[in-house]
C-alpha atoms as a PDB file:
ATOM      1  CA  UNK A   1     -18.489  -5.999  13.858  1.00  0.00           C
ATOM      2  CA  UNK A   2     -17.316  -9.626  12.904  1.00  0.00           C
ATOM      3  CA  UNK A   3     -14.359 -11.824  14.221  1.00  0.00           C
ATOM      4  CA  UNK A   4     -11.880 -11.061  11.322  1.00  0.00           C
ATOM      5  CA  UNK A   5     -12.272  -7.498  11.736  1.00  0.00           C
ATOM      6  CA  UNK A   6     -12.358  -7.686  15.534  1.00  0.00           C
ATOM      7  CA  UNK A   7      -8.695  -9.618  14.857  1.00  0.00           C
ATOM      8  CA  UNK A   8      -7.341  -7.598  12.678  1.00  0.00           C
ATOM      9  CA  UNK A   9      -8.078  -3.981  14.530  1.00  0.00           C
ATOM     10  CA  UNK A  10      -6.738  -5.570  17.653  1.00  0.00           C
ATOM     11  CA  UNK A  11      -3.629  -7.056  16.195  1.00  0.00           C
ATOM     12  CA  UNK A  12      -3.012  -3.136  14.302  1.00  0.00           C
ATOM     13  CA  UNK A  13      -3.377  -1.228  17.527  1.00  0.00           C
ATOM     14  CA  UNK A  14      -0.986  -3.494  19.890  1.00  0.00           C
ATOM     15  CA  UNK A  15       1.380  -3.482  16.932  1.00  0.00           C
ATOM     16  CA  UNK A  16       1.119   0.439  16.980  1.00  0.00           C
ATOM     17  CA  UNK A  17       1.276   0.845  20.045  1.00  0.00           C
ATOM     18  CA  UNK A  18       4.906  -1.870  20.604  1.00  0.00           C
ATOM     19  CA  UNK A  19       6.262   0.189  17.555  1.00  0.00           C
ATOM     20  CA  UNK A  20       5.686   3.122  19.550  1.00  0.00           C
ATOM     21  CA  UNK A  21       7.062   2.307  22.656  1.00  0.00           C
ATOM     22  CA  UNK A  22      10.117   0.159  21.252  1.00  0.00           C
ATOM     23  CA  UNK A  23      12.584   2.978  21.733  1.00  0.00           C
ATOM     24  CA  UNK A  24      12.816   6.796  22.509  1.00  0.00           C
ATOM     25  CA  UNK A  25      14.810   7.062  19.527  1.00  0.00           C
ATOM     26  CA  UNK A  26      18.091   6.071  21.984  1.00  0.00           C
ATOM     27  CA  UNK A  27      19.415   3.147  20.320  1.00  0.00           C
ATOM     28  CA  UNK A  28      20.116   2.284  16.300  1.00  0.00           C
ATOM     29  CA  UNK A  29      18.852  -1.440  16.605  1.00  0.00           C
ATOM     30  CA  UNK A  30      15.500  -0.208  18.430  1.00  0.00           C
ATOM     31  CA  UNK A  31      15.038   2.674  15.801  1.00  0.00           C
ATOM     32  CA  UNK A  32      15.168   0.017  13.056  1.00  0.00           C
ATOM     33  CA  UNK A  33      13.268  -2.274  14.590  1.00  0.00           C
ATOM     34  CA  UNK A  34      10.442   0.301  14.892  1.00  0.00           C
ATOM     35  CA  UNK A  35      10.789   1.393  11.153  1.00  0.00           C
ATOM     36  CA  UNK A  36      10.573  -2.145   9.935  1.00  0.00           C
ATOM     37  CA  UNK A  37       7.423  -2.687  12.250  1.00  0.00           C
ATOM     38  CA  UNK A  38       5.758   0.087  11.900  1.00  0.00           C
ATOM     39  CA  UNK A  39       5.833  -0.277   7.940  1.00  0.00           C
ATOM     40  CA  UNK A  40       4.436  -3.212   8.219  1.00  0.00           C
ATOM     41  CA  UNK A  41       1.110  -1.971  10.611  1.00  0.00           C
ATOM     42  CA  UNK A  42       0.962   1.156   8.290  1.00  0.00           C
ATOM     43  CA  UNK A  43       0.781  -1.300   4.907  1.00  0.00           C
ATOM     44  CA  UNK A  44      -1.711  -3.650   6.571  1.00  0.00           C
ATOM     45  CA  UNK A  45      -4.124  -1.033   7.557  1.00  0.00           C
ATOM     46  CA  UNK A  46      -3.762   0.967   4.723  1.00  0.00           C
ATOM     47  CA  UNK A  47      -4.380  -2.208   1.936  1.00  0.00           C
ATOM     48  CA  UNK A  48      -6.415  -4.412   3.547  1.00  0.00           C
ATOM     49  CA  UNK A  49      -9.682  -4.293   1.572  1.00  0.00           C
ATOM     50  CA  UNK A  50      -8.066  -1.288  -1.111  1.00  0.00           C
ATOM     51  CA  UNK A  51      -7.943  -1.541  -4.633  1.00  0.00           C
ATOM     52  CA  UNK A  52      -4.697  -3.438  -4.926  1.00  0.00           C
ATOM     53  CA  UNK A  53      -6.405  -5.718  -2.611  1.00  0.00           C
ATOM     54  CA  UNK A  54      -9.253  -6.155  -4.655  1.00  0.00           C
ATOM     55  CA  UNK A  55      -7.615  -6.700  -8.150  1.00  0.00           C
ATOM     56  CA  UNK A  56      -5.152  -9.176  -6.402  1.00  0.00           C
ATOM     57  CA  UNK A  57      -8.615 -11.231  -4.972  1.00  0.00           C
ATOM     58  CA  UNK A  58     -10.800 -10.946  -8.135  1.00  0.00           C
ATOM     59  CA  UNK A  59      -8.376 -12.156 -10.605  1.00  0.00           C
ATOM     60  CA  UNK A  60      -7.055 -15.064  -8.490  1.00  0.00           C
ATOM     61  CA  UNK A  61     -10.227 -16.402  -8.929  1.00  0.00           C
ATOM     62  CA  UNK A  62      -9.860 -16.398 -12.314  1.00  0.00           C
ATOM     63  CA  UNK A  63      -6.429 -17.046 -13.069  1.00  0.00           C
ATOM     64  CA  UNK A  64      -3.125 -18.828 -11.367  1.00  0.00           C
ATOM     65  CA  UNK A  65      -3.039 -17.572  -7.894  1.00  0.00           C
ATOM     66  CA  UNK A  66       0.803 -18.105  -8.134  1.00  0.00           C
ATOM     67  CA  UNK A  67       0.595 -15.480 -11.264  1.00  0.00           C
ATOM     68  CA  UNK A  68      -1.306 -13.316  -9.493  1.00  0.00           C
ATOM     69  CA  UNK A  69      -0.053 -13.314  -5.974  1.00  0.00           C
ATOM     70  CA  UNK A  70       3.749 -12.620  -8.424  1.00  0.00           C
ATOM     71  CA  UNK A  71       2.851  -9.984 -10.820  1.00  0.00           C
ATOM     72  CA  UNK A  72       0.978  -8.012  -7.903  1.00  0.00           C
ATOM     73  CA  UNK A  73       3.704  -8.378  -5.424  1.00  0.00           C
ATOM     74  CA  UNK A  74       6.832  -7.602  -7.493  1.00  0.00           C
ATOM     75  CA  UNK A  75       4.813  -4.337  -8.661  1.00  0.00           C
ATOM     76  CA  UNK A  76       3.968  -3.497  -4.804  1.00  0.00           C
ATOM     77  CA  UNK A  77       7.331  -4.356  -4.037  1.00  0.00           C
ATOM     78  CA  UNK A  78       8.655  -2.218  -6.928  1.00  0.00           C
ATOM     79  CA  UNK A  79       6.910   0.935  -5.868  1.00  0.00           C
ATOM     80  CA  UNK A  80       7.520   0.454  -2.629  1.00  0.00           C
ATOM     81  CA  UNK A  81      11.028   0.784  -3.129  1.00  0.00           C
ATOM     82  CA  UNK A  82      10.995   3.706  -5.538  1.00  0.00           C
ATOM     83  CA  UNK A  83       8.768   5.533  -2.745  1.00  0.00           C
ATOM     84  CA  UNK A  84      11.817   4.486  -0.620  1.00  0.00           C
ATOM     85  CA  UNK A  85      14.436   5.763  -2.090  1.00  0.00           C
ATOM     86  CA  UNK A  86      12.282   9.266  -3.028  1.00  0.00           C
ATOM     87  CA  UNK A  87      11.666   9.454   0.265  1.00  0.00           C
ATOM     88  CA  UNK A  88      14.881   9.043   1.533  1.00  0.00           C
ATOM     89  CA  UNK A  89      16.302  11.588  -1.195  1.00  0.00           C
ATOM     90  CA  UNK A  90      14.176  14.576   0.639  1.00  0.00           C
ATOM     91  CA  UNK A  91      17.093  14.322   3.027  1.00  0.00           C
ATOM     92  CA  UNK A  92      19.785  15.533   0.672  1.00  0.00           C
ATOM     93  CA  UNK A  93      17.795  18.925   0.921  1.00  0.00           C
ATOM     94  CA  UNK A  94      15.747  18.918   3.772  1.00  0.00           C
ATOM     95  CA  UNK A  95      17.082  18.283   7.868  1.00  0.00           C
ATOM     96  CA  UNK A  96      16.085  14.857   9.351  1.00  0.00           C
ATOM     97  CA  UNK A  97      14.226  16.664  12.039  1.00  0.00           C
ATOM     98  CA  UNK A  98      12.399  18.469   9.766  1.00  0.00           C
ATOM     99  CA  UNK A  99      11.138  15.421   7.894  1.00  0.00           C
ATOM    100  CA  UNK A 100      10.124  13.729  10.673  1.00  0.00           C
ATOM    101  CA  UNK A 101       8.178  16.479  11.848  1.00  0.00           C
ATOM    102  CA  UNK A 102       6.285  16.849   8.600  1.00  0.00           C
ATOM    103  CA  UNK A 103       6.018  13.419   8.438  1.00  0.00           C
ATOM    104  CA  UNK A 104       4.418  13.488  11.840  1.00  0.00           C
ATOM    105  CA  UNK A 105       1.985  16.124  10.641  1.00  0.00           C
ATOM    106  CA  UNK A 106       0.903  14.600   7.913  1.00  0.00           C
ATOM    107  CA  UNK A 107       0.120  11.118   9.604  1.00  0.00           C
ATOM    108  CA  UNK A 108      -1.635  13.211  11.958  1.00  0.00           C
ATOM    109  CA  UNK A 109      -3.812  14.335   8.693  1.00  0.00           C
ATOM    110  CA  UNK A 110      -4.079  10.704   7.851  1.00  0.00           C
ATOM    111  CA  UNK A 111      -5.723  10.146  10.790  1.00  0.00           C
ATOM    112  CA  UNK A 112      -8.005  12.763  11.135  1.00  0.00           C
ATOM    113  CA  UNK A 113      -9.118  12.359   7.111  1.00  0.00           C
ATOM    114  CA  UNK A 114      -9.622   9.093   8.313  1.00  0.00           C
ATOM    115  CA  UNK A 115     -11.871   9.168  11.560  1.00  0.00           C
ATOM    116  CA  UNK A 116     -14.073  11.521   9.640  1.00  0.00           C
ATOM    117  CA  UNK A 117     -14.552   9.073   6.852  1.00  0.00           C
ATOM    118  CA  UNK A 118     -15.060   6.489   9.497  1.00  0.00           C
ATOM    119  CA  UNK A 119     -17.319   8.532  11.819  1.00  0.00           C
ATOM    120  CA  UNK A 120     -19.462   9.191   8.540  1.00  0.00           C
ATOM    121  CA  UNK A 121     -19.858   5.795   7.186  1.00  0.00           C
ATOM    122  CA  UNK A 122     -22.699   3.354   7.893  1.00  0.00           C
ATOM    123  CA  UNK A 123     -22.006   0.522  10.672  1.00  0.00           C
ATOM    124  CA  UNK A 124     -22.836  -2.087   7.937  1.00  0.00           C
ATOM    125  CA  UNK A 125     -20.553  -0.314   5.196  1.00  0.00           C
ATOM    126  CA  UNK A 126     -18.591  -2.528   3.447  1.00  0.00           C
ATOM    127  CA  UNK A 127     -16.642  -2.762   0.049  1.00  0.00           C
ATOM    128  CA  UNK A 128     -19.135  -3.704  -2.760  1.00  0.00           C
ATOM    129  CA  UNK A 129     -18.927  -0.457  -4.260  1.00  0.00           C
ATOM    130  CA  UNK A 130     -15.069  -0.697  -4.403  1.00  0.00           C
ATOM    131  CA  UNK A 131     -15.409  -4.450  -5.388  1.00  0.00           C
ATOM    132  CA  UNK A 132     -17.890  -3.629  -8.287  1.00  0.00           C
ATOM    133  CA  UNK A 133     -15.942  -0.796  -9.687  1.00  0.00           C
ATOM    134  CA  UNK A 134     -12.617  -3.259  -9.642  1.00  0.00           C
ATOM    135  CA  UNK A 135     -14.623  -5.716 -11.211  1.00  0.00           C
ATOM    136  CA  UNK A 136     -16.413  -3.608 -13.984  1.00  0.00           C
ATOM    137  CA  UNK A 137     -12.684  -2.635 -14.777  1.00  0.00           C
ATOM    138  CA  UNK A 138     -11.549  -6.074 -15.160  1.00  0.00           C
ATOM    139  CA  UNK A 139     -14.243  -6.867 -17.330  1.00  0.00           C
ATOM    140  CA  UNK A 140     -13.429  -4.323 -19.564  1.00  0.00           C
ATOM    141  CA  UNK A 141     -10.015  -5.604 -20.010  1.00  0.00           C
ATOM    142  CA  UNK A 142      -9.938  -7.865 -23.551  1.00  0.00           C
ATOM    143  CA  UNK A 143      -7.089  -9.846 -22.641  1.00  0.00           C
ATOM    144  CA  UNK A 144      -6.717 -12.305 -25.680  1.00  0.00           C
ATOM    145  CA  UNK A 145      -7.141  -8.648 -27.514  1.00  0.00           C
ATOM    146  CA  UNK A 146      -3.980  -7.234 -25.852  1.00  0.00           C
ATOM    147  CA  UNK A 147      -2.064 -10.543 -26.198  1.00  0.00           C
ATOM    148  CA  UNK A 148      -2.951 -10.515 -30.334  1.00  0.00           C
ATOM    149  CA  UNK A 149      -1.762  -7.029 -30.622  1.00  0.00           C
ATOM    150  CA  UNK A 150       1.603  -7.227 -28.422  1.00  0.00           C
ATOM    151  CA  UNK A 151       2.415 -10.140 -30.589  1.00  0.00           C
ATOM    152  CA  UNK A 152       1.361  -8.368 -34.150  1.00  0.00           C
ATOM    153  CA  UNK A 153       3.973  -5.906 -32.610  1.00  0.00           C
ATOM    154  CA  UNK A 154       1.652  -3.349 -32.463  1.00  0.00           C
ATOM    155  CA  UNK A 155       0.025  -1.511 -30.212  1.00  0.00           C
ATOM    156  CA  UNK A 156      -3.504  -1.907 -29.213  1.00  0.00           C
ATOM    157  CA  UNK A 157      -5.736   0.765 -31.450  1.00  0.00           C
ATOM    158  CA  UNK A 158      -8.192   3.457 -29.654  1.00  0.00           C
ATOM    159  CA  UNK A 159      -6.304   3.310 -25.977  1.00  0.00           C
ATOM    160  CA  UNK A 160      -3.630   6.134 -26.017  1.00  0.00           C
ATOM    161  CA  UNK A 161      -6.114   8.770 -25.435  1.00  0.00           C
ATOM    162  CA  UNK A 162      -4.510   9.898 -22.151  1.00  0.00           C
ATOM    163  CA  UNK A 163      -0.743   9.153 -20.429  1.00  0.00           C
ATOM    164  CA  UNK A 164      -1.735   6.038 -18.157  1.00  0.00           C
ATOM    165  CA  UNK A 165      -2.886   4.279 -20.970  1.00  0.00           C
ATOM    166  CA  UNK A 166      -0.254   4.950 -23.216  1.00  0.00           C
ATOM    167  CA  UNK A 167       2.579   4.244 -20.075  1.00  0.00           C
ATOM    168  CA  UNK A 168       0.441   0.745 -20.077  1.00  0.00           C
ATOM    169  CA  UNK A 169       0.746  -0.024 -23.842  1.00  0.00           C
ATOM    170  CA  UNK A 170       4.622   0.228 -23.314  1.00  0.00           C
ATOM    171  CA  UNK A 171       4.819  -1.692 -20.258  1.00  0.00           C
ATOM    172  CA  UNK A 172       3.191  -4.437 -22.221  1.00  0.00           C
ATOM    173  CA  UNK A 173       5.655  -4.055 -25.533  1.00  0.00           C
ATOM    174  CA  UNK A 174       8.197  -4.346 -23.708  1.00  0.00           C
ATOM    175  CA  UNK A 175       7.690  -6.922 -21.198  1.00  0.00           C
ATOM    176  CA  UNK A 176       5.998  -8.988 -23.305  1.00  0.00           C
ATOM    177  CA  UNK A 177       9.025 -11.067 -24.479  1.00  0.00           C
ATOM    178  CA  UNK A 178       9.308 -12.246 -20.860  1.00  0.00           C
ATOM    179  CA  UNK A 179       6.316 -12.769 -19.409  1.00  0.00           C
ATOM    180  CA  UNK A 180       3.004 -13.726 -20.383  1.00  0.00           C
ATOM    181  CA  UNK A 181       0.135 -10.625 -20.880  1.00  0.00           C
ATOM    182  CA  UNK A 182      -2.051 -11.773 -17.804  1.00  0.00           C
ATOM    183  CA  UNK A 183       0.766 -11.409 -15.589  1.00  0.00           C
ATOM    184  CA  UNK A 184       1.979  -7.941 -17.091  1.00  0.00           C
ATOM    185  CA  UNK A 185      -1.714  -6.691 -16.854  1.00  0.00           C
ATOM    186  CA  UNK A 186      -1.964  -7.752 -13.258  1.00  0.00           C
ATOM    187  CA  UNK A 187       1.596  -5.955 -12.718  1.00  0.00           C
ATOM    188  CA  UNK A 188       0.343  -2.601 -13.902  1.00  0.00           C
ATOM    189  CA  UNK A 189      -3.205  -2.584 -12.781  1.00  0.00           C
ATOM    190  CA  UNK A 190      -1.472  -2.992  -9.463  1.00  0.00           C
ATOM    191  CA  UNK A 191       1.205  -0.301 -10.243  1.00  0.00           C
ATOM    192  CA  UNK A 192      -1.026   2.153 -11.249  1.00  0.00           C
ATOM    193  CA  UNK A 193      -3.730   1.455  -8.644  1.00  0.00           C
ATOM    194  CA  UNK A 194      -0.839   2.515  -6.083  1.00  0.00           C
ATOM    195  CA  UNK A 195       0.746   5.304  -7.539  1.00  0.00           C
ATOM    196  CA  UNK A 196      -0.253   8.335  -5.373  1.00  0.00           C
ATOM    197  CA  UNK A 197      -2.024   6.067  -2.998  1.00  0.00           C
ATOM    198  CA  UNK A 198      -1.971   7.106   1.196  1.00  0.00           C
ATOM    199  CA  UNK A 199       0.659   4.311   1.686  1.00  0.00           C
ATOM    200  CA  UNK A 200       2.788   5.306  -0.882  1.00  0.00           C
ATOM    201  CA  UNK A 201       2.935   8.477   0.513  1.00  0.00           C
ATOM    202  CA  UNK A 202       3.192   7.311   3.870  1.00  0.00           C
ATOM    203  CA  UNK A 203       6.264   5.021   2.996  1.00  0.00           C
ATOM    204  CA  UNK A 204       7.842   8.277   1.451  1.00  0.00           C
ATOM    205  CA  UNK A 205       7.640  10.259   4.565  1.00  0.00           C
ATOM    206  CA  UNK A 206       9.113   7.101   6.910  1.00  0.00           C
ATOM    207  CA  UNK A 207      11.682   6.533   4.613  1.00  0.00           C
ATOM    208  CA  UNK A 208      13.321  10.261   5.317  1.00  0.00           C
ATOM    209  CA  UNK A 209      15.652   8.713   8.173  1.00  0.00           C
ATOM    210  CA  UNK A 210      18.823   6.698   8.337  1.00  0.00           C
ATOM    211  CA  UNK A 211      16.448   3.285   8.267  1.00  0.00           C
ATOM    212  CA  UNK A 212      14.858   3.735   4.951  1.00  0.00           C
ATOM    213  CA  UNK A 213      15.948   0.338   4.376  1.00  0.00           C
ATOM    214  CA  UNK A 214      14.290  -0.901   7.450  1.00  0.00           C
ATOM    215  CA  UNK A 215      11.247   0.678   6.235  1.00  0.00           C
ATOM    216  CA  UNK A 216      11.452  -0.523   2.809  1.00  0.00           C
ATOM    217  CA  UNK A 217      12.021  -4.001   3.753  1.00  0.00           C
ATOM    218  CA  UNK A 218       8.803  -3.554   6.080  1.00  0.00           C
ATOM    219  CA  UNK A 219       6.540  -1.913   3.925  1.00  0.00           C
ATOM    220  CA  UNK A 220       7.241  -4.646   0.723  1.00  0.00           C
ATOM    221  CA  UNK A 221       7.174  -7.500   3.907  1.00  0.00           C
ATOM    222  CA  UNK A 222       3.423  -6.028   4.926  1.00  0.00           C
ATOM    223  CA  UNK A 223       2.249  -5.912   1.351  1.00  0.00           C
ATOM    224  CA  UNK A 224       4.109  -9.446   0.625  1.00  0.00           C
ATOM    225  CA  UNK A 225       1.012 -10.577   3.174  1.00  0.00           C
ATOM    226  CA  UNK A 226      -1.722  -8.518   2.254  1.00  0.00           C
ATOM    227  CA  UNK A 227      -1.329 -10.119  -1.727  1.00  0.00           C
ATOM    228  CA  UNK A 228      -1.132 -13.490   0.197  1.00  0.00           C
ATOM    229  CA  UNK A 229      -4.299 -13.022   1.817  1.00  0.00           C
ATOM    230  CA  UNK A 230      -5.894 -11.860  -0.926  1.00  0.00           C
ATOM    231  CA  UNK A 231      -5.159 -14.149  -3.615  1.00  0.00           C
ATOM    232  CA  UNK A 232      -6.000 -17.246  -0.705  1.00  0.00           C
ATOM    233  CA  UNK A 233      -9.296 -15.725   0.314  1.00  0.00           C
ATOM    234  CA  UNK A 234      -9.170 -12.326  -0.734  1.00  0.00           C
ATOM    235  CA  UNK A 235     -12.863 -11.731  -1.799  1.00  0.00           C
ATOM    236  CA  UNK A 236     -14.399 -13.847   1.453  1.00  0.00           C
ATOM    237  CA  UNK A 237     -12.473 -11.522   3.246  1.00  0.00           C
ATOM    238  CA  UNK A 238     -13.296  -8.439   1.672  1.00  0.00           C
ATOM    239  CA  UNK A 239     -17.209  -9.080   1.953  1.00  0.00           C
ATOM    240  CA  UNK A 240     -16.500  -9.233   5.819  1.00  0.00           C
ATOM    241  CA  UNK A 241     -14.575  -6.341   6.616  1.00  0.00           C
ATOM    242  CA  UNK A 242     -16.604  -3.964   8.497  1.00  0.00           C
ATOM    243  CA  UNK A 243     -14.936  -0.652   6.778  1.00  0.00           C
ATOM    244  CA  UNK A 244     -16.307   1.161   9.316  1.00  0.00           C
ATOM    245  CA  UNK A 245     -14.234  -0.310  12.123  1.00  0.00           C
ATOM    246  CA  UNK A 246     -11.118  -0.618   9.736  1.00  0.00           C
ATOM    247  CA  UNK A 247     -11.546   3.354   8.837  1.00  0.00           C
ATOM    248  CA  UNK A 248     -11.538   4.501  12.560  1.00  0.00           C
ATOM    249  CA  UNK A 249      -9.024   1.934  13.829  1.00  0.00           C
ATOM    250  CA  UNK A 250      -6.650   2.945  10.599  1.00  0.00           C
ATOM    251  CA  UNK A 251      -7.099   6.672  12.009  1.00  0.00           C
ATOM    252  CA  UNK A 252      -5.881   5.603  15.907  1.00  0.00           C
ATOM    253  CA  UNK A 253      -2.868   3.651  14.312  1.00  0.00           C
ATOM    254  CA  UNK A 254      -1.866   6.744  11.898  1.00  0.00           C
ATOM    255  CA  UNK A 255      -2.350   9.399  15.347  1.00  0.00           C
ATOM    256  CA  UNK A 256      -0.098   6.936  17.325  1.00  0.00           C
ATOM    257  CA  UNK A 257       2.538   7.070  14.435  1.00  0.00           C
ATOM    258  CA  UNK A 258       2.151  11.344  13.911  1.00  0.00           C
ATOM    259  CA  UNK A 259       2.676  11.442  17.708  1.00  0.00           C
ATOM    260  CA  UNK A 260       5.574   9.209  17.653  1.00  0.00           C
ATOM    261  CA  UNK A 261       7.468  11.033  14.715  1.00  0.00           C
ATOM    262  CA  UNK A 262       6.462  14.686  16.176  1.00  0.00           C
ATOM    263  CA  UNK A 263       7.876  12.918  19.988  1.00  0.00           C
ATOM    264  CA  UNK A 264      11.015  11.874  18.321  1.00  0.00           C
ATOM    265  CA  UNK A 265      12.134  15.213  16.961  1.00  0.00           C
ATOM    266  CA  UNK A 266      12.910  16.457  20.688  1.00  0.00           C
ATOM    267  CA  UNK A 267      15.945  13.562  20.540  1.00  0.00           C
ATOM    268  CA  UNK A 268      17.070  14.472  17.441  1.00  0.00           C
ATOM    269  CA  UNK A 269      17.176  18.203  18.863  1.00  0.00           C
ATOM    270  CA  UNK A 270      18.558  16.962  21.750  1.00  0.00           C
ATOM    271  CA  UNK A 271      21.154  15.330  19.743  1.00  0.00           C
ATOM    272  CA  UNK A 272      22.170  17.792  17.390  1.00  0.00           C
END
């Protein structure tokens, strides 16, 4: 197990386990406080070394790490508010203690998906697979193609065969008369890469409470850093991360937060 990953496990579990014992749920400014934080542990261990990650690191190589570390973090920061606000609209229909309890539950899930992956991978495992895969798609990518076509007005021939791809022909029609076509194909590649990813879902559930904003603001803050770090030294990183260690210490930080949410229904019991 190397230094970063020695770092970074140590610095996700003490931030787990301050977000967990910031309040018992009896003050508003503690509750916040732990939102914001805990959105912030849950992003870091939940990107670091995923495919946003990746994209964000391969094509900063290639490209304007300014353009890159941009497109990818308004998209992450897009989503992340969307999952936000979805999250918090659960409560229109369903109690706050209910939420919290399910969202308990399924962070306990998290975790134990999690430690089995963990418990079943290799001591040496790493990302290459991942990495290869992100970079076999990039490759595949014609960019000067897509930038001919968007301005010819049309869109680009033989890639509608299925609803991604045609969602990412419009994105680029109409953004294209703001920004340039690397930065929209970084924006979507990121988009779509997150859409039904375990942190999306995981802002959802933490968003079901009265600090959804708290937990916005934390999750785009956490993924604000994980683009940074991956557009500096993204791919150094990457082939140093012990997955392994990340996997299982991921699973400890996601029991600590199912605990906490299931151990802060008895307040809100206690309160109604």
């Amino acid at each position: 197990m190397n230094k970063f990953t020695n770092i970074f496990l140590i610095v996700s579990l003490l931030l787990s386990i301050v977000s967990a014992t910031a309040t018992d749920g009896s003050t508003e400014d503690a509750s916040a406080s732990k939102s914001f934080i805990m959105a912030i542990v849950m992003i870091g261990i939940s990107e670091i070394g995923d495919k946003t990650f990746l994209i964000a690191a391969l094509m900063a190589m290639r490209s304007s790490r300014w353009v890159v570390f941009s497109a990818a973090a308004s998209s992450l920061a897009i989503m992340t508010i969307l999952s936000g606000l979805a999250g918090r609209s659960f409560v229109a229909i369903i109690p706050v203690h209910l939420t919290h309890f399910l969202a308990g539950v399924l962070f306990l899930v998290f975790g134990y998906k999690l430690f089995k992956e963990g418990l079943a991978m290799s001591k040496d495992a790493g990302v290459d697979e991942e990495m290869a895969e992100v970079e076999e798609e990039l490759a595949s990518k014609d960019i000067n193609k897509k930038m001919e076509d968007v301005e010819a007005g049309g869109s680009p021939q033989g890639s509608g065969n299925n609803l991604l791809e045609k969602l990412q022909n419009k994105l680029y029609e109409l953004s294209s008369y703001v920004f340039s076509p690397l930065w929209i194909q970084i924006f979507v590649m990121n988009f779509l890469a997150e859409f039904g990813d375990r942190s999306q879902i995981s802002i959802i559930a933490m968003a079901s409470d009265n600090n959804y904003w708290f937990t916005i603001f934390g999750g785009c803050i956490g993924h604000f850093i994980c683009t940074a770090l991956a557009v500096i030294g993204g791919k150094m990183l990457a082939t140093k991360i012990s997955m392994r260690t990340m996997t299982l210490g991921g699973s400890i930080s996601f029991f600590v937060f199912g605990l906490l949410y299931i151990y802060d229904v008895r307040y809100m019991s206690e309160e109604r």
